[in-house]
C-alpha atoms as a PDB file:
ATOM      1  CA  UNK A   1       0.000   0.000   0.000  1.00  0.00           C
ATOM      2  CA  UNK A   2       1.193   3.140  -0.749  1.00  0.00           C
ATOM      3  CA  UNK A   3       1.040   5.668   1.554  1.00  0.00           C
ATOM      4  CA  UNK A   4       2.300   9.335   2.110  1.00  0.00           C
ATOM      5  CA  UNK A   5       1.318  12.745   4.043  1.00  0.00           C
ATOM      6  CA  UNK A   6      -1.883  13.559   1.658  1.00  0.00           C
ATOM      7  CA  UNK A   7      -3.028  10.238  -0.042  1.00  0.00           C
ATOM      8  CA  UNK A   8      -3.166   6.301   1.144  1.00  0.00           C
ATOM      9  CA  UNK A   9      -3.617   4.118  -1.941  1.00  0.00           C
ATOM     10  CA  UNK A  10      -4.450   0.087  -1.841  1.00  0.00           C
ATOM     11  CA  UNK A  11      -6.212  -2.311  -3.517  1.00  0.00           C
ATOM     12  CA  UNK A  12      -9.604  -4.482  -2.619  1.00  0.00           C
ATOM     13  CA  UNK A  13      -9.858  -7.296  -3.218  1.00  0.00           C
ATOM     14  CA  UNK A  14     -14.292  -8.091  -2.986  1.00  0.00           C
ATOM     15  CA  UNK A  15     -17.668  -6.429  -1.741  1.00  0.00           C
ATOM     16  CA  UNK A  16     -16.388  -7.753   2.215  1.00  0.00           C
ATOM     17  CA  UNK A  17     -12.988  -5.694   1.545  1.00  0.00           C
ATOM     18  CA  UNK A  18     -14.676  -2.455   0.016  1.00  0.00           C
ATOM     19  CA  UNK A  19     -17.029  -2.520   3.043  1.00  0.00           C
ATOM     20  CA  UNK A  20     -14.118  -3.048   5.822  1.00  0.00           C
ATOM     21  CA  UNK A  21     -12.156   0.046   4.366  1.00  0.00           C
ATOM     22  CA  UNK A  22     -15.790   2.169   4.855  1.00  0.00           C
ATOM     23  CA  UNK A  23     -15.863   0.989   8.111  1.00  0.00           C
ATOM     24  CA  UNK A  24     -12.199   1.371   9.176  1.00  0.00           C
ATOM     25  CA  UNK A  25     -12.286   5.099   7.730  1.00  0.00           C
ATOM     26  CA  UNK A  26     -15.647   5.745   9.499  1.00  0.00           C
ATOM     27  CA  UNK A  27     -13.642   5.663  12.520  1.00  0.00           C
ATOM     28  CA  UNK A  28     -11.551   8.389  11.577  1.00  0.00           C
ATOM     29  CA  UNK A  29     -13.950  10.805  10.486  1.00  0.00           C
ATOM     30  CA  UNK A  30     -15.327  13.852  12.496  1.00  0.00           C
ATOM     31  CA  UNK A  31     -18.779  16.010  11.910  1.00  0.00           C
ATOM     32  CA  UNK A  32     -18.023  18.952   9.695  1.00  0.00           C
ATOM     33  CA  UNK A  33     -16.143  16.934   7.110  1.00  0.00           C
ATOM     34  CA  UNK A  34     -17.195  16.358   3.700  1.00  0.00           C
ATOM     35  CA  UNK A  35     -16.025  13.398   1.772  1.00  0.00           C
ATOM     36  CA  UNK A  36     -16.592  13.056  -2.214  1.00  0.00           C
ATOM     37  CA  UNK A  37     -16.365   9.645  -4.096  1.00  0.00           C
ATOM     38  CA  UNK A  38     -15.203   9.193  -7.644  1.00  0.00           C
ATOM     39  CA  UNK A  39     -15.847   6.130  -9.846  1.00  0.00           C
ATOM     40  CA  UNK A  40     -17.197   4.959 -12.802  1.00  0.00           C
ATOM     41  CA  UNK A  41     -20.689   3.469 -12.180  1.00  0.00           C
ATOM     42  CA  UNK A  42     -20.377  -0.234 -10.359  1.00  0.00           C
ATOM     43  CA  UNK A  43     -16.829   0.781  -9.509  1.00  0.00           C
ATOM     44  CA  UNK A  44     -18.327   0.345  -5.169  1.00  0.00           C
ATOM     45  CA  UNK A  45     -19.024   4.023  -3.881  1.00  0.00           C
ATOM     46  CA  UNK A  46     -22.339   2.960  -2.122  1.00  0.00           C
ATOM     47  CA  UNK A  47     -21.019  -0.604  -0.833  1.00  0.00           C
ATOM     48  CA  UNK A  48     -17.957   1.858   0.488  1.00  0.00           C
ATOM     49  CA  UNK A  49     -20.813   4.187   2.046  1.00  0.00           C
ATOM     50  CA  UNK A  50     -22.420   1.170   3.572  1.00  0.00           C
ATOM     51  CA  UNK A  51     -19.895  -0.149   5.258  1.00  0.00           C
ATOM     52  CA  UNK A  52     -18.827   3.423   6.197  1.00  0.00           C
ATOM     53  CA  UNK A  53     -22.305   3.596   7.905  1.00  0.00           C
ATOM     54  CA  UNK A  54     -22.038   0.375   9.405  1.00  0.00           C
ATOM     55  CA  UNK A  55     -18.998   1.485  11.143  1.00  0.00           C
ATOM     56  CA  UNK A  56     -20.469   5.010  12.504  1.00  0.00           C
ATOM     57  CA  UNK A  57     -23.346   2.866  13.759  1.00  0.00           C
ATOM     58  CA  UNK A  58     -26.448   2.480  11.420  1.00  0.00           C
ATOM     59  CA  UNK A  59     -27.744  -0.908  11.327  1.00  0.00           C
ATOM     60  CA  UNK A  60     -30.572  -0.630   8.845  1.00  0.00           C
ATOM     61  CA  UNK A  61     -30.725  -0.565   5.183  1.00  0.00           C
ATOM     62  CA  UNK A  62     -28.731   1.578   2.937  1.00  0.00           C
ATOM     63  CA  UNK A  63     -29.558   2.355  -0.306  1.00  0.00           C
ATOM     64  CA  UNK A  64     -28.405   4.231  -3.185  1.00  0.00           C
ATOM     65  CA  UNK A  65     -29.870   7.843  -3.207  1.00  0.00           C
ATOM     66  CA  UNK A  66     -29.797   7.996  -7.117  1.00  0.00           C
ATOM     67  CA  UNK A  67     -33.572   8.814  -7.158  1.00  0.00           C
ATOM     68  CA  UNK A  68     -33.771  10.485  -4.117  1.00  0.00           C
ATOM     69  CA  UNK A  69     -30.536  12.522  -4.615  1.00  0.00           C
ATOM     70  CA  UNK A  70     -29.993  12.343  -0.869  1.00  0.00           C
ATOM     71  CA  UNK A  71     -30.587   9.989   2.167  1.00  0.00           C
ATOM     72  CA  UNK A  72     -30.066  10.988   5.664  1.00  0.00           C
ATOM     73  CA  UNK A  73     -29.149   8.786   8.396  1.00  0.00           C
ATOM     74  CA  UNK A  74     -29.051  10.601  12.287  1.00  0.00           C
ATOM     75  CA  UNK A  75     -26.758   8.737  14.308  1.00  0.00           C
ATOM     76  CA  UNK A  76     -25.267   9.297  17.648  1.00  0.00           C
ATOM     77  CA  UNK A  77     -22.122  10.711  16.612  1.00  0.00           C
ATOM     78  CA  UNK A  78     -23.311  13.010  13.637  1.00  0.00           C
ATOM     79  CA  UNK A  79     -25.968  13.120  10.640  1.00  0.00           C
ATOM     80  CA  UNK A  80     -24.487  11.483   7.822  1.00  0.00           C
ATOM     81  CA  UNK A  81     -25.700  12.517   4.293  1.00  0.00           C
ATOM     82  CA  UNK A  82     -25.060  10.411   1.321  1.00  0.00           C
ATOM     83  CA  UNK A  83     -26.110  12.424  -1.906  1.00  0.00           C
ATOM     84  CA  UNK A  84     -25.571  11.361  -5.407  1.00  0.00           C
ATOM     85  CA  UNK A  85     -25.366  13.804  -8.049  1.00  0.00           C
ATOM     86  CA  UNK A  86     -25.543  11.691 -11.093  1.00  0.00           C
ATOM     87  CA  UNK A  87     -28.853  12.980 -12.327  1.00  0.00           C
ATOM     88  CA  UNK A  88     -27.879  16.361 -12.006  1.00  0.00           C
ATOM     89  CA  UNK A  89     -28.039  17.770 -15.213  1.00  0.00           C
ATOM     90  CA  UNK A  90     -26.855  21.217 -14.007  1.00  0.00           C
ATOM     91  CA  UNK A  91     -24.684  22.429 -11.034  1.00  0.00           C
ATOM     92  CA  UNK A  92     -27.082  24.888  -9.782  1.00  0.00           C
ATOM     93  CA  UNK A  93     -29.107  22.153  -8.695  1.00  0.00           C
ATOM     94  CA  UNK A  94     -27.176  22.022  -5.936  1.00  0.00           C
ATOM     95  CA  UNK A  95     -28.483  25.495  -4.569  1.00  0.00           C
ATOM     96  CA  UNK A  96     -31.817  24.780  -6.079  1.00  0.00           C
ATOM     97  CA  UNK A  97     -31.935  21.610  -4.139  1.00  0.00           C
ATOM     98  CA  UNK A  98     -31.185  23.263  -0.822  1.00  0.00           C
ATOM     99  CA  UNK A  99     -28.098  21.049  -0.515  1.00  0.00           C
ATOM    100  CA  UNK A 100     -25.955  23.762   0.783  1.00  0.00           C
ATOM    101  CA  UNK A 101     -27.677  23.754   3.689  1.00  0.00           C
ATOM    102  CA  UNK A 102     -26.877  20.231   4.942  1.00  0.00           C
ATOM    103  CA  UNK A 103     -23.304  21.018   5.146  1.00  0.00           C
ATOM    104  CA  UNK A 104     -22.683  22.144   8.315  1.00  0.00           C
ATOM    105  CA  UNK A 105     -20.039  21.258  11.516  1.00  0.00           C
ATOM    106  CA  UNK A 106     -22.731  18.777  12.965  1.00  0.00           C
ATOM    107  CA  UNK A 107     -22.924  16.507   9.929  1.00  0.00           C
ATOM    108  CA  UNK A 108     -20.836  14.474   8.000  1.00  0.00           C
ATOM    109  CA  UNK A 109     -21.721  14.397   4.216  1.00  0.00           C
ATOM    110  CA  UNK A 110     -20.638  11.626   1.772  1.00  0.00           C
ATOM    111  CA  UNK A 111     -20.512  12.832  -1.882  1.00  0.00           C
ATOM    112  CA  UNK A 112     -21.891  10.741  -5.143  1.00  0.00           C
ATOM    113  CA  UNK A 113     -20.619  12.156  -8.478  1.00  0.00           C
ATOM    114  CA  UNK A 114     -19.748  15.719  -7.031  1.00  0.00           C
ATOM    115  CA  UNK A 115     -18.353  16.478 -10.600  1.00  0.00           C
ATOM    116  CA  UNK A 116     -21.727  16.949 -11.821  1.00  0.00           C
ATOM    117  CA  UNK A 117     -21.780  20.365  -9.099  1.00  0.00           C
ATOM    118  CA  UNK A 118     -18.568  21.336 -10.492  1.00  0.00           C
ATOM    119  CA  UNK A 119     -18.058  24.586  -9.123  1.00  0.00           C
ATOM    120  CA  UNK A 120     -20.662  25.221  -6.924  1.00  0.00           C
ATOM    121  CA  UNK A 121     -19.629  22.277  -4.401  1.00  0.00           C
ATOM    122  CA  UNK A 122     -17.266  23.179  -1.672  1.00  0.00           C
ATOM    123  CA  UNK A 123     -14.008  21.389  -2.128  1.00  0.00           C
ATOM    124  CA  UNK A 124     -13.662  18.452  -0.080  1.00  0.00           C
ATOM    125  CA  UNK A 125     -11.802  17.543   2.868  1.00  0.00           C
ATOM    126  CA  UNK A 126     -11.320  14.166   1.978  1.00  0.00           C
ATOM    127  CA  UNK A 127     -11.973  11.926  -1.573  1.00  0.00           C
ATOM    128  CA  UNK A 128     -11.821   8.439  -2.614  1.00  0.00           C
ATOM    129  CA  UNK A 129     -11.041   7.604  -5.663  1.00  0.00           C
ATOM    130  CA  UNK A 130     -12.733   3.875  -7.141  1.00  0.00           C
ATOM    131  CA  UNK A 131     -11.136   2.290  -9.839  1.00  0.00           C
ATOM    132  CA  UNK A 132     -12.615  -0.970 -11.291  1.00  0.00           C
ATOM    133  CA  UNK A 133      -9.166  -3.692 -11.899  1.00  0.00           C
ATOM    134  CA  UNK A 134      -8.877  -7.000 -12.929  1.00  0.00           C
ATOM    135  CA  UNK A 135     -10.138  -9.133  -9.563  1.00  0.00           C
ATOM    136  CA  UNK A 136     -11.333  -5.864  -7.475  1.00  0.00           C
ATOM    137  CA  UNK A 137     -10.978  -2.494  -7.290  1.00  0.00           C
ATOM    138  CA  UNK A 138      -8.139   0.059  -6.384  1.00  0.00           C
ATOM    139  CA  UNK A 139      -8.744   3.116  -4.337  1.00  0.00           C
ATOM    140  CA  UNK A 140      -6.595   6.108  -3.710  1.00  0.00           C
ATOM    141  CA  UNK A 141      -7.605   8.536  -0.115  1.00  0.00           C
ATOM    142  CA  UNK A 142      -6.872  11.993  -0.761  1.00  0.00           C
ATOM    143  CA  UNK A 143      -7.208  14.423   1.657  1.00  0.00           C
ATOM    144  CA  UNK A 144      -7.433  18.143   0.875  1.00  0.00           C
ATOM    145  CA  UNK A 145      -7.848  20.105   3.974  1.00  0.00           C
ATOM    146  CA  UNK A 146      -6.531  20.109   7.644  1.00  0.00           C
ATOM    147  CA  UNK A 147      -9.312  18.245   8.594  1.00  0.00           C
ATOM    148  CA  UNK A 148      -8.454  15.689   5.763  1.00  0.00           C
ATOM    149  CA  UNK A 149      -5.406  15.351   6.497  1.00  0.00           C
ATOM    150  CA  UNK A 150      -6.048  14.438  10.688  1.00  0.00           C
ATOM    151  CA  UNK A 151      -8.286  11.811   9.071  1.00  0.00           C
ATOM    152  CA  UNK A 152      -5.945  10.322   6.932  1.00  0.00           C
ATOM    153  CA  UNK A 153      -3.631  10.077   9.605  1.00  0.00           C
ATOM    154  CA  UNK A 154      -5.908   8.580  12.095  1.00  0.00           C
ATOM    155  CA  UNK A 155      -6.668   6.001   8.995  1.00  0.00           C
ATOM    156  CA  UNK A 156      -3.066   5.642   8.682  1.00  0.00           C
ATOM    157  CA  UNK A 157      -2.075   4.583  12.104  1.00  0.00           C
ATOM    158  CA  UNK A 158      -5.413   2.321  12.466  1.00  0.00           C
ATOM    159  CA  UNK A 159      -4.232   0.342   9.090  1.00  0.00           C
ATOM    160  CA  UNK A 160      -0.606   0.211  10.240  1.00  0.00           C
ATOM    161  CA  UNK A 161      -1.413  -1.248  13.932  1.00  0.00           C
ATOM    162  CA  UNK A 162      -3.563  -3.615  12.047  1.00  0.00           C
END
C-alpha cells in the first residue's frame, strides 16, 4: 500500500474488503467533514458508504440515493448525508436543491458524483477515488484540507497497527 502525508492508496480485493475500508475510515472521520467519491458506475461508492455507515453505527438498510438525490441517516455521533449527483443535469441544482444547507459542523456528508456540481460544491476535505481492476478495485484517499489530512492520519495509524 502506498502511503504518504496527503493520499493512502491500496487495492480491494471483494464487496467484504470495500465494506471493511468504509468501516475502518468511518472511525476516523469527524462532523463537519465532507467526503466526495469518484468512480465509474459499479466501480463500489455505495457498498464503500455502507460499510462506512455500518462502522459510525447504522444498522438498517442503505440504499443508493440515485432517485432520491440524498438519504439521511441521524446517528449518535453526527448526521451522515449520502447524496448522489448523477442525475444532475446542471450544477445549480445544488443550490436549487437546498443542498448547501446540509453542510454544516454537525454533519458528516458523503458525496456521489460531485463532478456533476462542479463549481458550486465546496471542495472536499477528503476523496476516494474507485477504480474498477482485474479481480477488485483500487482506491486512492486523498485528503485536501486540515481536517483531511487528521483523518488520513488517524486512517493511517489504524491500518498500520492492524
Amino acid at each position: 500500500m502506498a502511503t504518504d502525508h496527503t493520499s493512502v492508496a491500496g487495492f480491494l480485493a471483494d464487496e467484504a474488503a470495500t465494506l471493511q475500508l468504509g468501516q475502518t475510515l468511518a472511525s476516523c472521520l469527524q462532523p463537519g467533514l465532507q467526503l466526495q467519491l469518484h468512480g465509474d458506475l459499479g466501480a463500489g461508492k455505495t457498498t464503500f458508504t455502507r460499510g462506512l455507515l455500518r462502522g459510525l453505527g447504522h444498522a438498517g438498510r442503505v440504499k443508493s440515493p440515485t432517485y432520491t438525490l440524498v438519504e439521511s441517516y441521524p446517528l449518535p455521533a453526527a448526521t451522515v448525508h449520502h447524496f448522489d449527483l448523477y442525475r444532475f443535469n446542471d450544477p445549480q441544482e445544488w443550490f436549487d436543491a437546498g443542498f448547501a444547507d446540509y453542510l454544516a459542523t454537525d454533519t458528516l456528508c458523503i458525496v456521489e458524483w460531485p463532478q456533476k456540481a462542479a463549481g458550486v460544491l465546496p471542495s472536499p476535505d477528503l476523496t476516494l477515488e474507485l477504480q474498477l481492476a482485474d479481480n477488485g478495485r483500487n482506491y486512492r484517499l486523498v485528503a485536501h484540507s486540515e481536517t483531511g489530512k487528521a483523518c488520513l492520519s488517524r486512517y493511517q495509524t489504524l491500518t498500520a497497527a492492524s
